[in-house]
C-alpha atoms as a PDB file:
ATOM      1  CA  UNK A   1      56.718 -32.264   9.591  1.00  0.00           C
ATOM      2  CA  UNK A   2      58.775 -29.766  10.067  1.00  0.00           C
ATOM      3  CA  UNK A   3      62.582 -29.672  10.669  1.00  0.00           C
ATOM      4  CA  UNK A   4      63.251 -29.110  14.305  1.00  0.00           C
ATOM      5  CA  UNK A   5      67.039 -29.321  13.935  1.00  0.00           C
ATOM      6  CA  UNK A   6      68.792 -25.918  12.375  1.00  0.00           C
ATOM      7  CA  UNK A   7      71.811 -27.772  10.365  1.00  0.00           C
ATOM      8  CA  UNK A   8      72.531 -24.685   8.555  1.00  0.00           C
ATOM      9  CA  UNK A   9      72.970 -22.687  11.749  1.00  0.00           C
ATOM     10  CA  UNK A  10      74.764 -25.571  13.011  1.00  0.00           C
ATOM     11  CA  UNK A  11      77.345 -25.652  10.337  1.00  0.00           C
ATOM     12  CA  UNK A  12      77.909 -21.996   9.988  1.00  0.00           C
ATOM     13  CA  UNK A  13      78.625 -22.174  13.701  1.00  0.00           C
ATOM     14  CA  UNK A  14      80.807 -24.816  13.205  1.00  0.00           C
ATOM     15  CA  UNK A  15      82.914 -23.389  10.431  1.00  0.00           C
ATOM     16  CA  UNK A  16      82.855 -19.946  12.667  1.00  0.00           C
ATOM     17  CA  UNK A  17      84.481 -22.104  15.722  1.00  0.00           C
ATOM     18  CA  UNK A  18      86.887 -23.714  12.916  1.00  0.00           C
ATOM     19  CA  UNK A  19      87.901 -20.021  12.278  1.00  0.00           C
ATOM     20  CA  UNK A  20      88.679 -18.793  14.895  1.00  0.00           C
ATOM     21  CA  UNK A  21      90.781 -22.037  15.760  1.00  0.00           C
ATOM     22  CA  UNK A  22      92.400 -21.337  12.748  1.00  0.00           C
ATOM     23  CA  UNK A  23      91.620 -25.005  11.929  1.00  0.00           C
ATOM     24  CA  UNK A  24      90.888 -26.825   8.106  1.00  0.00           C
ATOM     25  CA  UNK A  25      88.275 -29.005   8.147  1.00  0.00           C
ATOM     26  CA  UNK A  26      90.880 -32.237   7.840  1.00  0.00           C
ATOM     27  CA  UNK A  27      91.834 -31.164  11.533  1.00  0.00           C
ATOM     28  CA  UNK A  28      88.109 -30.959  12.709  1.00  0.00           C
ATOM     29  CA  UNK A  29      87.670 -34.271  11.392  1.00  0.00           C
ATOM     30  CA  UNK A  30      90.668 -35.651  13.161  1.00  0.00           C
ATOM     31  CA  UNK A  31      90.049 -33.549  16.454  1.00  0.00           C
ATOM     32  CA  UNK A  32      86.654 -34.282  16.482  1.00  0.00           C
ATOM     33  CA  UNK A  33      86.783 -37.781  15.656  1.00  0.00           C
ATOM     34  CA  UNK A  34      83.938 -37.380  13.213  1.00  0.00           C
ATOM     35  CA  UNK A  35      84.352 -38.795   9.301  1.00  0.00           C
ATOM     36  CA  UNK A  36      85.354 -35.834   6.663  1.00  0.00           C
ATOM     37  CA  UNK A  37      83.132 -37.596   4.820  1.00  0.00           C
ATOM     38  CA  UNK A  38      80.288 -36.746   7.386  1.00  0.00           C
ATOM     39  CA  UNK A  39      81.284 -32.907   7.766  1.00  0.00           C
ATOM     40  CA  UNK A  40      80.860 -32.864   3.801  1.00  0.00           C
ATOM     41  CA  UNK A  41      77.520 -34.404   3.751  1.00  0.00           C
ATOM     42  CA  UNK A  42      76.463 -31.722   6.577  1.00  0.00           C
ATOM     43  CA  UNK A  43      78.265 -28.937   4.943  1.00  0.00           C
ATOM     44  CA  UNK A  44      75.867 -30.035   1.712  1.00  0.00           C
ATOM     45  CA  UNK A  45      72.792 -30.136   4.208  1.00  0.00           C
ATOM     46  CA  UNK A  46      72.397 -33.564   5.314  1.00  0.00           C
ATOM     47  CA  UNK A  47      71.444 -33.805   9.096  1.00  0.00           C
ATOM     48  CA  UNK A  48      74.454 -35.842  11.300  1.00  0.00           C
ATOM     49  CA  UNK A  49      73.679 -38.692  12.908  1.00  0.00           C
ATOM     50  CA  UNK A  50      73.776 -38.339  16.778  1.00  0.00           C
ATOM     51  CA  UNK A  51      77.035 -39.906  17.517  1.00  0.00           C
ATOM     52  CA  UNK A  52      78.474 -37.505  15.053  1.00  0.00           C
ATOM     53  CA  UNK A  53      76.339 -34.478  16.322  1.00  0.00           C
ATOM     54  CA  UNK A  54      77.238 -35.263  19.834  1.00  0.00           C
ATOM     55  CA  UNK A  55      81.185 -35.453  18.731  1.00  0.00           C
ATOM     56  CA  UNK A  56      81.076 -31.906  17.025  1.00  0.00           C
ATOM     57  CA  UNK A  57      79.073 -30.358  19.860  1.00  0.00           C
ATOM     58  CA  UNK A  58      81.912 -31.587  22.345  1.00  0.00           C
ATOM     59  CA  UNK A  59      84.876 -30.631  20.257  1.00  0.00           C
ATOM     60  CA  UNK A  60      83.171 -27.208  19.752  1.00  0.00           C
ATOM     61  CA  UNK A  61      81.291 -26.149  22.948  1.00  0.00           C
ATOM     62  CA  UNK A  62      78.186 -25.641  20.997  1.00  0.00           C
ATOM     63  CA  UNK A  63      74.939 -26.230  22.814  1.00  0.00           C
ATOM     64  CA  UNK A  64      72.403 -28.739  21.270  1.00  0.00           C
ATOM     65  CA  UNK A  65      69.577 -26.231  22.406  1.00  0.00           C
ATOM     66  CA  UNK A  66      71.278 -23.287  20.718  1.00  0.00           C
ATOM     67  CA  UNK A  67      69.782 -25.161  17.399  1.00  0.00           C
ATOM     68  CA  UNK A  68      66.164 -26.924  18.186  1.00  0.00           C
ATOM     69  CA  UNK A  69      63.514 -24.541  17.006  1.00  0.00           C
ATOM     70  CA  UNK A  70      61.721 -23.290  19.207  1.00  0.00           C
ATOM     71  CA  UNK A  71      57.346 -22.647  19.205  1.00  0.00           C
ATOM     72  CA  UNK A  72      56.700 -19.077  18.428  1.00  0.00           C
ATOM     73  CA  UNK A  73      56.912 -16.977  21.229  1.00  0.00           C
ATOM     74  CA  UNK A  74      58.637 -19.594  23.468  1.00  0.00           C
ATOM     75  CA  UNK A  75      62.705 -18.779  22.469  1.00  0.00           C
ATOM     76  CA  UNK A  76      64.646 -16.077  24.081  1.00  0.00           C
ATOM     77  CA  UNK A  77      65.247 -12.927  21.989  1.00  0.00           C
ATOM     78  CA  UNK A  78      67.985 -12.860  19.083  1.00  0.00           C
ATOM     79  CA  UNK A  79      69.433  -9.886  20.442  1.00  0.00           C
ATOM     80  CA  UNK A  80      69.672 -11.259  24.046  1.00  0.00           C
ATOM     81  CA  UNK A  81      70.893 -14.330  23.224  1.00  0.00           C
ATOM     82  CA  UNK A  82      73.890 -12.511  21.456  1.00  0.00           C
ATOM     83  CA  UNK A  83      74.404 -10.034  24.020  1.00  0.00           C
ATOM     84  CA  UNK A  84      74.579 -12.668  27.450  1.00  0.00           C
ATOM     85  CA  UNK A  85      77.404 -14.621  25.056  1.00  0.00           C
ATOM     86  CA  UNK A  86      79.392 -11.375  24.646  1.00  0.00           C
ATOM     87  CA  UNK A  87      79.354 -10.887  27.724  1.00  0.00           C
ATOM     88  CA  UNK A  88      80.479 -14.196  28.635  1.00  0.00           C
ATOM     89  CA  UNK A  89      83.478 -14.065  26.428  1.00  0.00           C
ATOM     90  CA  UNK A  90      86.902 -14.127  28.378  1.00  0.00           C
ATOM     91  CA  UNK A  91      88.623 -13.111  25.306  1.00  0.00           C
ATOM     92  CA  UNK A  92      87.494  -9.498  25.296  1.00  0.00           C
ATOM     93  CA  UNK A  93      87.644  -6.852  27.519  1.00  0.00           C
ATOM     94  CA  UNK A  94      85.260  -5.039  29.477  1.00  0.00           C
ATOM     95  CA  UNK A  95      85.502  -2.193  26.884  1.00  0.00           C
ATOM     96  CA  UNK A  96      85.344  -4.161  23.912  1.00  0.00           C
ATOM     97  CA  UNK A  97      82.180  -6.240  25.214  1.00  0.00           C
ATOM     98  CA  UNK A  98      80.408  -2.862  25.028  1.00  0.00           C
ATOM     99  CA  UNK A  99      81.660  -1.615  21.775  1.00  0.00           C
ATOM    100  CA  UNK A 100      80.455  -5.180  20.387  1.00  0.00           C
ATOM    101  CA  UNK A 101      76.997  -4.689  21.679  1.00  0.00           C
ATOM    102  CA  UNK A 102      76.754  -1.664  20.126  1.00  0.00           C
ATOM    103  CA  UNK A 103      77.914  -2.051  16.861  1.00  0.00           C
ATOM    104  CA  UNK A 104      75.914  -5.498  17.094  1.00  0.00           C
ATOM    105  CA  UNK A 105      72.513  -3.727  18.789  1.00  0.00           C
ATOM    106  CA  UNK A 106      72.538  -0.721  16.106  1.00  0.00           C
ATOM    107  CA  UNK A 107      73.431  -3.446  13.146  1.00  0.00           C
ATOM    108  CA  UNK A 108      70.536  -5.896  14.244  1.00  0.00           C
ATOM    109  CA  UNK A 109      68.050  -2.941  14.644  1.00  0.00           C
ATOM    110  CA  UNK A 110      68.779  -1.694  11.113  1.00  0.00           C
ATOM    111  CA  UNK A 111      68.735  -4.778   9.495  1.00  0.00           C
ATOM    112  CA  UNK A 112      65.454  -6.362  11.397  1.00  0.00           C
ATOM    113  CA  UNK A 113      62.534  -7.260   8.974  1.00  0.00           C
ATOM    114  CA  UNK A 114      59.496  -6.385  11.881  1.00  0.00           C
END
């Protein structure tokens, strides 16, 4: 069968929301309230159980969704996905949402494999 859940996205997420909190992954265990020992094991590629997947989706603001496969043709563009959370981001100004998209638009064009 295969795996429906993305844990490598997940993590990389994860470790890009630990970033930007300017956090070590000690303090994600204690502000999470999910074992070290668990965040190891995923960071190694072991799946989370779901208490432990539901406590690092609520600590970061990740969406469960945001990691499910989808079928083939049945998930929203790459490119759009990106774009709407740009957008979304309170953090940057109007200006800087549009430089993003660019720089992000022309990188994901070059670097697309279809």
């Amino acid at each position: 069968m295969k795996q429906i859940f993305q844990n490598d996205a997940f993590c990389a997420a994860l470790n890009a929301h630990r970033l930007a909190r300017r956090q070590t992954w000690k303090q994600v265990a204690e502000d999470s309230g999910v074992g070290a020992s668990t965040l190891t094991r995923m960071m190694q590629g072991k799946r989370p159980d779901v208490d432990g997947l539901a406590a690092l989706l609520r600590w970061s603001g990740l969406k469960a969704e945001s990691f499910i496969a989808a079928e083939e043709g049945n998930r929203a563009e790459t490119l759009a996905e990106m774009t709407a959370l740009l957008r979304a981001d309170p953090k940057l100004s109007e200006a800087g949402k549009l430089a993003l998209e660019g720089v992000l638009r022309a990188t994901y064009e070059s670097l697309r494999t279809l």
